[in-house]
Each structure stands twice: as C-alpha cells, then as structure tokens.
Protein backbone atom coordinates (compact mmCIF):
# COMPACT_ATOMS: atom_id res chain seq x y z
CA UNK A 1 -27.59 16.26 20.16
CA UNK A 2 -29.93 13.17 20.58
CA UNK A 3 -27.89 12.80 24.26
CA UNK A 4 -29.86 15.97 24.74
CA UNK A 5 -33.07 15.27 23.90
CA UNK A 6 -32.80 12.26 26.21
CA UNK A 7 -31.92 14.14 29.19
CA UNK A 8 -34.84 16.11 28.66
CA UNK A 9 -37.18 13.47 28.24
CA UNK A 10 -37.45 13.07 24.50
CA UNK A 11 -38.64 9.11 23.67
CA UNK A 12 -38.66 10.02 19.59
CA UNK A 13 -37.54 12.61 17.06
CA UNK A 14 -39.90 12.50 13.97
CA UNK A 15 -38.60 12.31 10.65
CA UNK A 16 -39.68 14.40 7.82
CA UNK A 17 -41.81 11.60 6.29
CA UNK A 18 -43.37 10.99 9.32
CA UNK A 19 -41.27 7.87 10.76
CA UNK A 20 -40.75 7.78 14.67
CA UNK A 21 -37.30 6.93 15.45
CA UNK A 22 -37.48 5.46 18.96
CA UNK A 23 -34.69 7.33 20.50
CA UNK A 24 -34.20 4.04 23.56
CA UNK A 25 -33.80 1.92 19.87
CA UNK A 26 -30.37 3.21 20.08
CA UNK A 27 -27.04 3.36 21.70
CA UNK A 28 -26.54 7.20 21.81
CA UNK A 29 -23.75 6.79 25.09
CA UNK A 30 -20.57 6.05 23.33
CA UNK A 31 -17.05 7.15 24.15
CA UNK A 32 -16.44 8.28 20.30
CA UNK A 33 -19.70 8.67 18.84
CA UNK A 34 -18.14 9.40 15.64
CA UNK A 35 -16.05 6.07 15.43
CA UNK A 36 -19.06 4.27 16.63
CA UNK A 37 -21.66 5.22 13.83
CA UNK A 38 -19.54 5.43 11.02
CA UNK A 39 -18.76 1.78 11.91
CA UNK A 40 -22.50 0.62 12.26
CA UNK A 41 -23.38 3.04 9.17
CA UNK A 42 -20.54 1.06 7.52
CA UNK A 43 -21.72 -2.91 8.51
CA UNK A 44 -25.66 -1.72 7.46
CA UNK A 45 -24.79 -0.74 4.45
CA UNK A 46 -22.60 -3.83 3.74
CA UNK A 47 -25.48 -6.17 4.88
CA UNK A 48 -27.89 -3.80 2.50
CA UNK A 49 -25.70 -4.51 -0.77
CA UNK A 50 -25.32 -8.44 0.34
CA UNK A 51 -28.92 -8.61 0.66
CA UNK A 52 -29.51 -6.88 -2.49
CA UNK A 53 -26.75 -9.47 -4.47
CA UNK A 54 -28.77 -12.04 -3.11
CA UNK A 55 -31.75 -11.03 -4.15
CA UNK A 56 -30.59 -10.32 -7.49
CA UNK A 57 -28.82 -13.56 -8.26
CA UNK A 58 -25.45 -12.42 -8.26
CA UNK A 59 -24.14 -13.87 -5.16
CA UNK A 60 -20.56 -14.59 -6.88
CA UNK A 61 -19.54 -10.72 -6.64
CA UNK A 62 -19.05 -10.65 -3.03
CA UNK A 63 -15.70 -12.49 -3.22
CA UNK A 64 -14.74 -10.08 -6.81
CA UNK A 65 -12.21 -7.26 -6.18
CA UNK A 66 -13.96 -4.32 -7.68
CA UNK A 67 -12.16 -1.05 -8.77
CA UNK A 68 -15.30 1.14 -8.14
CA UNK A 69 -18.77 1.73 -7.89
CA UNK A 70 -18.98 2.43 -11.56
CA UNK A 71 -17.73 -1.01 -12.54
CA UNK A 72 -20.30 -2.68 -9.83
CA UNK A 73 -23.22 -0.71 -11.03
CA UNK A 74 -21.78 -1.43 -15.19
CA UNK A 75 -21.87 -5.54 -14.09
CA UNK A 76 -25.36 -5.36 -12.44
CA UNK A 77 -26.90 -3.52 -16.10
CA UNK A 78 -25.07 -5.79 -18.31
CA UNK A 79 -26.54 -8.84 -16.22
CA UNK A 80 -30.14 -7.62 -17.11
C-alpha cells in the first residue's frame, strides 16, 4: 500500500497520534515484503528488550534459555 502512496507522490502518512512517518525513511521496494519486515520487526524488537535488560541491570539474561514470556516477565518482578 505505502508503494502506492509513493507513486503518487505521498512523502508521509500521519499516524493517529500525530507522528509523521517519513515514507523515503524506509525501504518499501523489496522482493518479499513480508519476509523483509517481519525480519526488521523481529531484530527491533530484540535490540528493544537488550536495551531494556541493560537498563534494568539484568544484563546476565541474555545468554538464559527461557521457556516463555511468563517466566521472563516472573524474573524481572521478583528482581524488584
């Protein structure tokens, strides 16, 4: 859809709380779009929850096997 809206001379598409998402900001040409953003929506999300470890102290999970989000989110409480 954003392909579109290029074409037709769209720069942004405003989001509902007001942010301008710069539509040249982004690789919208891709062979398998779907592929392509589930991986990048994938590595953000990784670099969100190291950031967030950091930031909270508990650096030492990132190497821990964990069973589910239930057991991360049951660590981070009990460490409070």
């Amino acid at each position: 859809m954003f392909r579109y809206l290029v074409q037709w001379g769209c720069e942004y598409v405003r989001r509902k709380n007001g942010d301008d998402v710069h539509l040249t900001d982004y690789k919208i040409k891709v062979d398998d779009p779907h592929s392509y953003f589930c991986r990048k929506h994938r590595e953000l999300c990784t670099l969100f929850v190291y950031t967030i470890l950091k930031r909270a102290g508990h650096e030492t999970l990132q190497e821990t096997e964990d069973p589910g989000k239930s057991v991360f989110v049951d660590r981070l409480l009990s460490a409070q």
